[in-house]
Protein backbone atom coordinates (compact mmCIF):
# COMPACT_ATOMS: atom_id res chain seq x y z
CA UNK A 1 52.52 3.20 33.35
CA UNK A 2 55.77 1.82 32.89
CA UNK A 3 56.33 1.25 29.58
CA UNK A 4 56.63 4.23 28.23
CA UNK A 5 58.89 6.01 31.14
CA UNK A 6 61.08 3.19 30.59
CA UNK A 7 60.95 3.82 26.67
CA UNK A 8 61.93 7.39 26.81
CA UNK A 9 65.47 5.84 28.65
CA UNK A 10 65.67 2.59 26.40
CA UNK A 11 65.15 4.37 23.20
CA UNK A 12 65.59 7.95 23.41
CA UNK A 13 67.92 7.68 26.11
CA UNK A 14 66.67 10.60 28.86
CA UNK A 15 66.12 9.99 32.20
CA UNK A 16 63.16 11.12 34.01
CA UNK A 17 63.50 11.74 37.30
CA UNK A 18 60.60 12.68 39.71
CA UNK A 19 60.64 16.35 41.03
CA UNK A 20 59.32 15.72 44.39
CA UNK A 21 59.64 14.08 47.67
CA UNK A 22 57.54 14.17 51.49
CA UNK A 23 58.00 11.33 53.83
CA UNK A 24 54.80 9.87 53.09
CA UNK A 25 55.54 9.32 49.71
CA UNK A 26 58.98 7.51 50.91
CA UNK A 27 57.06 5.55 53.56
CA UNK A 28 53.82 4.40 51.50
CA UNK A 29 56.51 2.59 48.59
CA UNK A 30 55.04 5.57 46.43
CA UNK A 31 58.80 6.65 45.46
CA UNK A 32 59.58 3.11 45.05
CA UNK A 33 56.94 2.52 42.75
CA UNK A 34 57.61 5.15 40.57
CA UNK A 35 60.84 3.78 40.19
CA UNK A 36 60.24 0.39 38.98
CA UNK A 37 57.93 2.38 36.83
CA UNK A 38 61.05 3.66 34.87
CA UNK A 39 62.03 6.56 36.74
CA UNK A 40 65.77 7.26 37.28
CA UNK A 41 66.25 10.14 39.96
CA UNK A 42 64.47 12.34 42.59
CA UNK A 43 65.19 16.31 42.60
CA UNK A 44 64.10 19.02 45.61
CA UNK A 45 64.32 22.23 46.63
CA UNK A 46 63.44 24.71 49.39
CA UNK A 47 60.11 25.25 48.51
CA UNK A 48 59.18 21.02 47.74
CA UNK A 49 60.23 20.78 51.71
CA UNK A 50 58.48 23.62 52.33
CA UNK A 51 55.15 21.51 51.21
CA UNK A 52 56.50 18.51 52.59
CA UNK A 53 57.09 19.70 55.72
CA UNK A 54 54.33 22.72 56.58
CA UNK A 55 51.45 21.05 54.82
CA UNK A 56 50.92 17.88 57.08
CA UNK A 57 52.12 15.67 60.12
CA UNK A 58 54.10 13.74 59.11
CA UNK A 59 57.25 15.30 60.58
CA UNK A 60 55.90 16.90 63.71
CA UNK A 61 56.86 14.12 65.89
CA UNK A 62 60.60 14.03 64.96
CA UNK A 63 59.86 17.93 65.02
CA UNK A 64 59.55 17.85 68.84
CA UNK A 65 61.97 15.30 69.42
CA UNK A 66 64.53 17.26 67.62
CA UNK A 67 63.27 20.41 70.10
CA UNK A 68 63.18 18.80 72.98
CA UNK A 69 67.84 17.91 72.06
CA UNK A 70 67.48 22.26 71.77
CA UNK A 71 67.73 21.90 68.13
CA UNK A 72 67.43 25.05 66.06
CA UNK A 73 64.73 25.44 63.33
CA UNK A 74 67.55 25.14 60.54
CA UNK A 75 69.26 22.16 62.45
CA UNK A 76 65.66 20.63 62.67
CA UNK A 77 65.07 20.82 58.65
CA UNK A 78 68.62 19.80 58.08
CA UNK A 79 67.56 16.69 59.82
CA UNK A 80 64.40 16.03 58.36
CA UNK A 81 65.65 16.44 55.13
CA UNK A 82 68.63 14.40 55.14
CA UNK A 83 66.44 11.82 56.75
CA UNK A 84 64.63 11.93 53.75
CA UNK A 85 67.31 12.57 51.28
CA UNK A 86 69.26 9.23 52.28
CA UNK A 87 65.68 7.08 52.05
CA UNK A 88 65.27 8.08 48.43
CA UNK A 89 69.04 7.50 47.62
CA UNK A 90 68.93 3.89 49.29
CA UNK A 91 65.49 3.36 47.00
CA UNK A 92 67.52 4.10 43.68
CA UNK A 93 70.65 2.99 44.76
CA UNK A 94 69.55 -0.21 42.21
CA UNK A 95 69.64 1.88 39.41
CA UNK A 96 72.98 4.03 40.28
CA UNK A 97 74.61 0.73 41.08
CA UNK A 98 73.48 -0.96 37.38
CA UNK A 99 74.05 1.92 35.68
CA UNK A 100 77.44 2.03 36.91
CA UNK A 101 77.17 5.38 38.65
CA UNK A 102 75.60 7.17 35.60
CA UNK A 103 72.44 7.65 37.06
CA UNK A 104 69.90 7.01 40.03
CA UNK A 105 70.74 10.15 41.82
CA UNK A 106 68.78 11.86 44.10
CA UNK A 107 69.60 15.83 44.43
CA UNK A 108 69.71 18.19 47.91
CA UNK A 109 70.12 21.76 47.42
CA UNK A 110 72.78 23.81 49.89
CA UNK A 111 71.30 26.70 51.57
CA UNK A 112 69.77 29.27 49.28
CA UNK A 113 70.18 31.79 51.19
CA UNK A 114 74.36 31.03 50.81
CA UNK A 115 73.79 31.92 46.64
CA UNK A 116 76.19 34.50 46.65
CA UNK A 117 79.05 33.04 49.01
CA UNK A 118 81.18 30.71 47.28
CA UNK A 119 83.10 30.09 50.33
CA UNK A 120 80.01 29.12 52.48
CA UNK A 121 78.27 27.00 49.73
CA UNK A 122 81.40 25.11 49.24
CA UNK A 123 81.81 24.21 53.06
CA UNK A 124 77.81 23.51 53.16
CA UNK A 125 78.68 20.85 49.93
CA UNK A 126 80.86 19.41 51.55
CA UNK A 127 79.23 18.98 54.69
CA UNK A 128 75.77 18.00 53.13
CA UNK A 129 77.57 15.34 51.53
CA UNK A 130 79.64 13.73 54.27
CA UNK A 131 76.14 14.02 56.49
CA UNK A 132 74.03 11.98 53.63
CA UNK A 133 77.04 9.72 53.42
CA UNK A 134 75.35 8.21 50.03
CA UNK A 135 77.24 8.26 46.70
CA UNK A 136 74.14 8.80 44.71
CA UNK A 137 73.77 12.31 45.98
CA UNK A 138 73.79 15.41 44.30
CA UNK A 139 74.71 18.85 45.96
CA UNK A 140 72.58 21.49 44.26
CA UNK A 141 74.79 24.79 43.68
CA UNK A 142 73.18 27.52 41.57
CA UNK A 143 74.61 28.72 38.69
CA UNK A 144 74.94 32.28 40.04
CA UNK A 145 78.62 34.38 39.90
CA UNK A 146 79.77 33.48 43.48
CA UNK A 147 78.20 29.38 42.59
CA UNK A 148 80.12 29.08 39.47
CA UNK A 149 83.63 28.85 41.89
CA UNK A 150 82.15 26.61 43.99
CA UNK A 151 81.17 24.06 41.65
CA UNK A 152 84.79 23.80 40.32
CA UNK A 153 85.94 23.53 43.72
CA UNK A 154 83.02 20.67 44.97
CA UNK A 155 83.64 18.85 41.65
CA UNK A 156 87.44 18.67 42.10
CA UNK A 157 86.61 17.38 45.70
CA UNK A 158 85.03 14.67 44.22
CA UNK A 159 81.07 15.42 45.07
CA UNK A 160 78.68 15.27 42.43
CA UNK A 161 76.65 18.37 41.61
CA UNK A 162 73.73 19.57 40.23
CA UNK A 163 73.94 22.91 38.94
CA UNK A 164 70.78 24.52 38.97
CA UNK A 165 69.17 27.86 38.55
CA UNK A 166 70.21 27.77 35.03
CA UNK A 167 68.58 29.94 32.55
CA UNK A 168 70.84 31.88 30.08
CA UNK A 169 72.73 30.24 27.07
CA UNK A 170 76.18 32.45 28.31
CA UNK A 171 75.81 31.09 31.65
CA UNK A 172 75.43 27.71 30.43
CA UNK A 173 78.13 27.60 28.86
CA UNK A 174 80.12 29.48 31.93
CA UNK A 175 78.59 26.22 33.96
CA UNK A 176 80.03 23.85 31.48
CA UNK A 177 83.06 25.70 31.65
CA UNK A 178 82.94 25.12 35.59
CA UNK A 179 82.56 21.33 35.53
CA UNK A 180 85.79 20.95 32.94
CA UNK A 181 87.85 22.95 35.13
CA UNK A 182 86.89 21.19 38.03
CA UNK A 183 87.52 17.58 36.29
CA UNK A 184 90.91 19.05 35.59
CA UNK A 185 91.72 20.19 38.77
CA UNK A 186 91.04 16.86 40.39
CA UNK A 187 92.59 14.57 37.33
CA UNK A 188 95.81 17.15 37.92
CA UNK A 189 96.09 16.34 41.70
CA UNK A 190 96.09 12.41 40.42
CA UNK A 191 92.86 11.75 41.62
CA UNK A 192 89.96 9.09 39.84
CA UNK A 193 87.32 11.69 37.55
CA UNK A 194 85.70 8.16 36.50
CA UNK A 195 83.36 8.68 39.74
CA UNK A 196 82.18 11.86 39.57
CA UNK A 197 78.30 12.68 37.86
CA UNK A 198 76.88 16.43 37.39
CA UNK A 199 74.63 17.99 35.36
CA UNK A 200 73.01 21.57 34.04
CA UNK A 201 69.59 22.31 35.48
CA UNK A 202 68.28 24.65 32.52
CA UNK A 203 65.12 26.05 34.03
CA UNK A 204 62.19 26.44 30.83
CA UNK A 205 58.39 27.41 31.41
CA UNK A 206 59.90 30.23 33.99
CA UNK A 207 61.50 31.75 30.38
CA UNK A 208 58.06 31.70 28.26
CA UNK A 209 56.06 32.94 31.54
CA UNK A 210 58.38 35.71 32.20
CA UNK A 211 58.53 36.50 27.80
CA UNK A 212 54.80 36.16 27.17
CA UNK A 213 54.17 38.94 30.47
CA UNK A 214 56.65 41.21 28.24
CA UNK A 215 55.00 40.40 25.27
CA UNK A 216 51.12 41.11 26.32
CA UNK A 217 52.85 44.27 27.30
CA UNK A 218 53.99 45.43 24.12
CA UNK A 219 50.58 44.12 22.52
CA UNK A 220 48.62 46.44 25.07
CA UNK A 221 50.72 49.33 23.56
CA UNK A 222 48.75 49.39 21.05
CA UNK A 223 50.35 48.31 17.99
CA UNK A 224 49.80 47.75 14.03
CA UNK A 225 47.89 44.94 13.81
CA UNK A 226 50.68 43.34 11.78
CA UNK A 227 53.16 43.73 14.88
CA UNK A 228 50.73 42.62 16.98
CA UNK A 229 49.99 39.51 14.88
CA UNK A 230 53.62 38.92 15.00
CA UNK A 231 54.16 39.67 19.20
CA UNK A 232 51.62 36.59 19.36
CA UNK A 233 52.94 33.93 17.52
CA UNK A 234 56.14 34.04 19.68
CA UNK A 235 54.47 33.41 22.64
CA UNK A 236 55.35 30.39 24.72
CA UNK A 237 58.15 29.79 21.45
CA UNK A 238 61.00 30.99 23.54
CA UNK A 239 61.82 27.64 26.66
CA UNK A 240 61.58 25.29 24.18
CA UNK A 241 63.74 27.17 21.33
CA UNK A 242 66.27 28.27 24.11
CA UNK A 243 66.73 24.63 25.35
CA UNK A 244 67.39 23.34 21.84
CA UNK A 245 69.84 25.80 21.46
CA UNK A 246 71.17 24.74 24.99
CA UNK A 247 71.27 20.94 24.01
CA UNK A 248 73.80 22.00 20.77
CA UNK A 249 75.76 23.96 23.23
CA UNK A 250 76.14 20.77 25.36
CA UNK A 251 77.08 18.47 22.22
CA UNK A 252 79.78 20.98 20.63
CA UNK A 253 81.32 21.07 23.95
CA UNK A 254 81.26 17.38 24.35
CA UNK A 255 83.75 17.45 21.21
CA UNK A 256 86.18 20.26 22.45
CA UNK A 257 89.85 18.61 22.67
CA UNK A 258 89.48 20.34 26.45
CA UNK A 259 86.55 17.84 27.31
CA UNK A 260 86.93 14.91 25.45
CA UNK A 261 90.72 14.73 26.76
CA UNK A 262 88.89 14.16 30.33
CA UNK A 263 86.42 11.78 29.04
CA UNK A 264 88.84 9.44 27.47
CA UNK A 265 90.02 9.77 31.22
CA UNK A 266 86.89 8.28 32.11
CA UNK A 267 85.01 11.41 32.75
CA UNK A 268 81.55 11.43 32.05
CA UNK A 269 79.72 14.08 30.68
CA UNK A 270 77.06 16.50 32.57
CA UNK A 271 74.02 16.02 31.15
CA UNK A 272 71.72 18.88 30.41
CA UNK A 273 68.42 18.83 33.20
CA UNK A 274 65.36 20.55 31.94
CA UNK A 275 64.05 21.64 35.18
CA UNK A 276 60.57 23.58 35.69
CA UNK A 277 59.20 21.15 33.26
CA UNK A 278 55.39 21.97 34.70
CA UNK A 279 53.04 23.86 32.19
CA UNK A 280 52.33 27.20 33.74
CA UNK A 281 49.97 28.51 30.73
CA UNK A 282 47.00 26.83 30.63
CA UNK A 283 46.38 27.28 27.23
CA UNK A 284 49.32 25.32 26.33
CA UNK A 285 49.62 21.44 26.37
CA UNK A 286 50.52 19.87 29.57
CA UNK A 287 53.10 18.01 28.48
CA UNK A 288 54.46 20.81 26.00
CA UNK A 289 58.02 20.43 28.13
CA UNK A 290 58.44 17.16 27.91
CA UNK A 291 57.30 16.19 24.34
CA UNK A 292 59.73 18.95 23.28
CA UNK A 293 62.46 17.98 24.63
CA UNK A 294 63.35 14.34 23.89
CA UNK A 295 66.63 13.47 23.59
CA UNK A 296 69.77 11.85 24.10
CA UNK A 297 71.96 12.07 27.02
CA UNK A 298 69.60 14.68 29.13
CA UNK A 299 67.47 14.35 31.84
CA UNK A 300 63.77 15.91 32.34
CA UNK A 301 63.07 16.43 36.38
CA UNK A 302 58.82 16.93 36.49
CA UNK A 303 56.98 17.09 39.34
CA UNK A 304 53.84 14.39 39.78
CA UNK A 305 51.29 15.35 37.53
CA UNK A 306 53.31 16.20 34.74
CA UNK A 307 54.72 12.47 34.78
CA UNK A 308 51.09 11.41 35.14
CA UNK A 309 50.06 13.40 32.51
CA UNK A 310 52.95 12.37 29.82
CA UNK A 311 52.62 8.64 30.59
CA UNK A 312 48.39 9.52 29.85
CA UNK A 313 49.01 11.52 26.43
CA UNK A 314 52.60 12.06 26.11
CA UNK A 315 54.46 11.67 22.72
CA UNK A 316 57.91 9.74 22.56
CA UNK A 317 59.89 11.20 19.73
CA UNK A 318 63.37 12.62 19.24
CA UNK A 319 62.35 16.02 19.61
CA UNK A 320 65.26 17.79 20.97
CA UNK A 321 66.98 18.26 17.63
CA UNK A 322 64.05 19.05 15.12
CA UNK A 323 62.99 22.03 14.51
CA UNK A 324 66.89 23.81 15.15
CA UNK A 325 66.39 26.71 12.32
CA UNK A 326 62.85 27.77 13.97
CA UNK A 327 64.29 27.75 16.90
CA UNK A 328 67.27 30.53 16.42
CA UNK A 329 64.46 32.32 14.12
CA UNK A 330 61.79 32.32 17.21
CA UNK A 331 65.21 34.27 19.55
CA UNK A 332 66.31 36.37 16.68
CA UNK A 333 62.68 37.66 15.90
CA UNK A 334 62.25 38.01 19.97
CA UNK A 335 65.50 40.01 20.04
CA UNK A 336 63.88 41.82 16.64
CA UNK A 337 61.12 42.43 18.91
CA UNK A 338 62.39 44.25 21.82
CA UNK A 339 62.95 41.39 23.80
CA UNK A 340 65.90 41.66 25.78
CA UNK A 341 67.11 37.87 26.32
CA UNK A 342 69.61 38.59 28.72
CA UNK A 343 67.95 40.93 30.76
CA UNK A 344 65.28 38.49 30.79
CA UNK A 345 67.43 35.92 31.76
CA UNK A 346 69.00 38.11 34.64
CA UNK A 347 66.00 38.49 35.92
CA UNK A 348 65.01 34.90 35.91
CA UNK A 349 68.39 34.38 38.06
CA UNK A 350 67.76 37.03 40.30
CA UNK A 351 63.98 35.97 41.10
CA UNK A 352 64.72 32.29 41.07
CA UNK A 353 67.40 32.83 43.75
CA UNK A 354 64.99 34.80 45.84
CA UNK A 355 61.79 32.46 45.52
CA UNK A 356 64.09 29.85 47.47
CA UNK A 357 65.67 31.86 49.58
CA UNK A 358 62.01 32.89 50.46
CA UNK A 359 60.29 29.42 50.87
CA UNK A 360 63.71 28.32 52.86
CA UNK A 361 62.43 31.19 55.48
CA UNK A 362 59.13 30.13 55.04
CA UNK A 363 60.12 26.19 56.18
CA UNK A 364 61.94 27.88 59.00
CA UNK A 365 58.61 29.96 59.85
CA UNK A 366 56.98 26.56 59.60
CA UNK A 367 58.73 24.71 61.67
CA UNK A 368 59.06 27.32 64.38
CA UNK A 369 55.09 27.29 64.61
CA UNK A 370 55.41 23.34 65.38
CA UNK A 371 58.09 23.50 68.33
CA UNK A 372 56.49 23.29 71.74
CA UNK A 373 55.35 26.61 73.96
């Protein structure tokens, strides 16, 4: 299983991190194992807790210890998860520690339901962070309006961050935008930028599963069979041609005077995270997201069985860069089309930010069904 995890890094030079965690995966040496396998980072969110938490035992006896100190449901899952959180940070503390702080990380999302307070997600970084005390952590802030302040203002505090919740090429590049200035605040006030890690969770099978509902739409209409013919060879075209485009975005920033002033500095440069890496369509190859999207200086966060999948029948090759032409042809004949990208991606935003801020209830609902009487 390991060689070829390890290859994509050694040769191809992605990480893959592991989009998962429970405690009995921490306590069984399952986490570890994946990471001597080759794997380089852990991600969550609200709704992997949710699992982690609801669906089992494992927790309900720190549950009702944390009751019985009068512990509110969200002080109980703050707990729990930076119980958890630190575990899988001291398990790939090896690999930020050889890598020199480039990688390793392990990533703990601020409360969804702050998305649209910049003042409260900033004070909920920086809170997260001193709690998990570990400096392979990653604060997740999404890439919404009111996040896009904060991560300026939690990178120039020195805390790493993982934007995420990214979907849009404009908002991408608004993100990237955010990380410079916050480099440049901090190496203005004097202070080291050499520390700091961050990178751009661009979410991708959410894009062609949103894009192939609009499309069976328009086919329903009932169209020309021509136009019809056309409407279906664009579908599940648009993650994978929107990430490529994303990936060009990151390197032509990379060479901005603006950036590579701060690098020379010692900066490093956020790497662009393809997130939602899972195959939603069944009639599309497991490992579609991954095999796609090979390349340098990127991450891919997939939950279990994708990884188990891609080390079965996955194919390691510098994808991220081939196929560049097709892929502005497959947005420019979905724009031809009807498809309106950026409503789309608004959308995506808007819905992401709400299935997180639904499952974080849901934990809380959880929880509150565990406490005593």
């Amino acid at each position: 299983m390991s060689t070829k995890i390890k290859r994509l890094y050694e040769e191809f030079g992605q990480s893959l991190w592991y989009d998962d965690i429970a405690r009995e995966l921490l306590e069984s040496g399952a986490i570890k194992a994946l990471v001597d396998s080759g794997v380089r980072g852990l991600t969550s969110n609200p709704s992997i807790f949710t699992s982690a938490i609801a669906g089992g035992t494992a927790y309900d006896g720190q549950i009702q210890q944390l009751a019985a100190q009068k512990k509110s449901p969200e002080e109980i899952y703050e707990s729990l998860a930076v119980q958890d959180i630190q575990a899988a940070a001291d398990i790939l503390r090896p690999i930020f520690d050889s890598s020199g702080g480039a990688d390793g990380f392990v990533s703990l999302e601020v409360s969804p339901l702050l998305a649209y307070d910049t003042a409260k997600t900033m004070a909920e970084a920086a809170r997260l962070w001193q709690w998990v005390n570990r400096p392979n952590l990653m604060i997740k802030i999404p890439a919404t309006e009111e996040g896009l302040p904060a991560v300026t203002e939690t990178i120039a505090a020195g805390i790493n961050v993982n934007v995420t919740l990214i979907f849009s090429l404009n908002m991408y590049r608004r993100v990237i935008d955010a990380y410079v200035a916050g480099l440049q605040q901090r190496a203005d006030a004097g202070k080291p930028i050499n520390t700091l890690s961050s990178v751009a969770s661009f979410f991708v099978s959410r894009l062609d599963t949103l894009i192939d509902k609009l499309l069976e739409e328009k086919i329903a209409a009932g169209l020309t069979d021509q136009l019809q013919a056309e409407l279906e060879s664009l579908k599940g075209k648009a993650a994978v041609a929107s990430a490529k485009l994303a990936y060009q975005v990151f390197k032509q920033a990379c060479d901005e005077p603006r950036y590579r002033t701060l690098t020379e500095k010692g900066a490093r440069n956020q790497r662009p995270l393809w997130a939602s890496t899972s195959t939603k369509n069944p009639a599309y190859p497991d490992t579609l997201y991954v095999d796609t999207l090979i390349g340098s200086e990127t991450v891919n966060t997939a939950p279990p069985n994708t990884i188990e999948a891609f080390v079965d029948h996955g194919v390691l090759d510098a994808t991220l860069e081939q196929g560049l032409d097709q892929a502005r042809d497959v947005m420019e004949r979905l724009d031809k089309a009807g498809i309106d990208i950026h409503a789309v991606t608004d959308r995506l935003l808007d819905e992401g930010v709400d299935k997180f801020a639904d499952a974080f209830r849901s934990l809380l609902g959880a929880i509150e069904q565990k406490l005593p009487g």
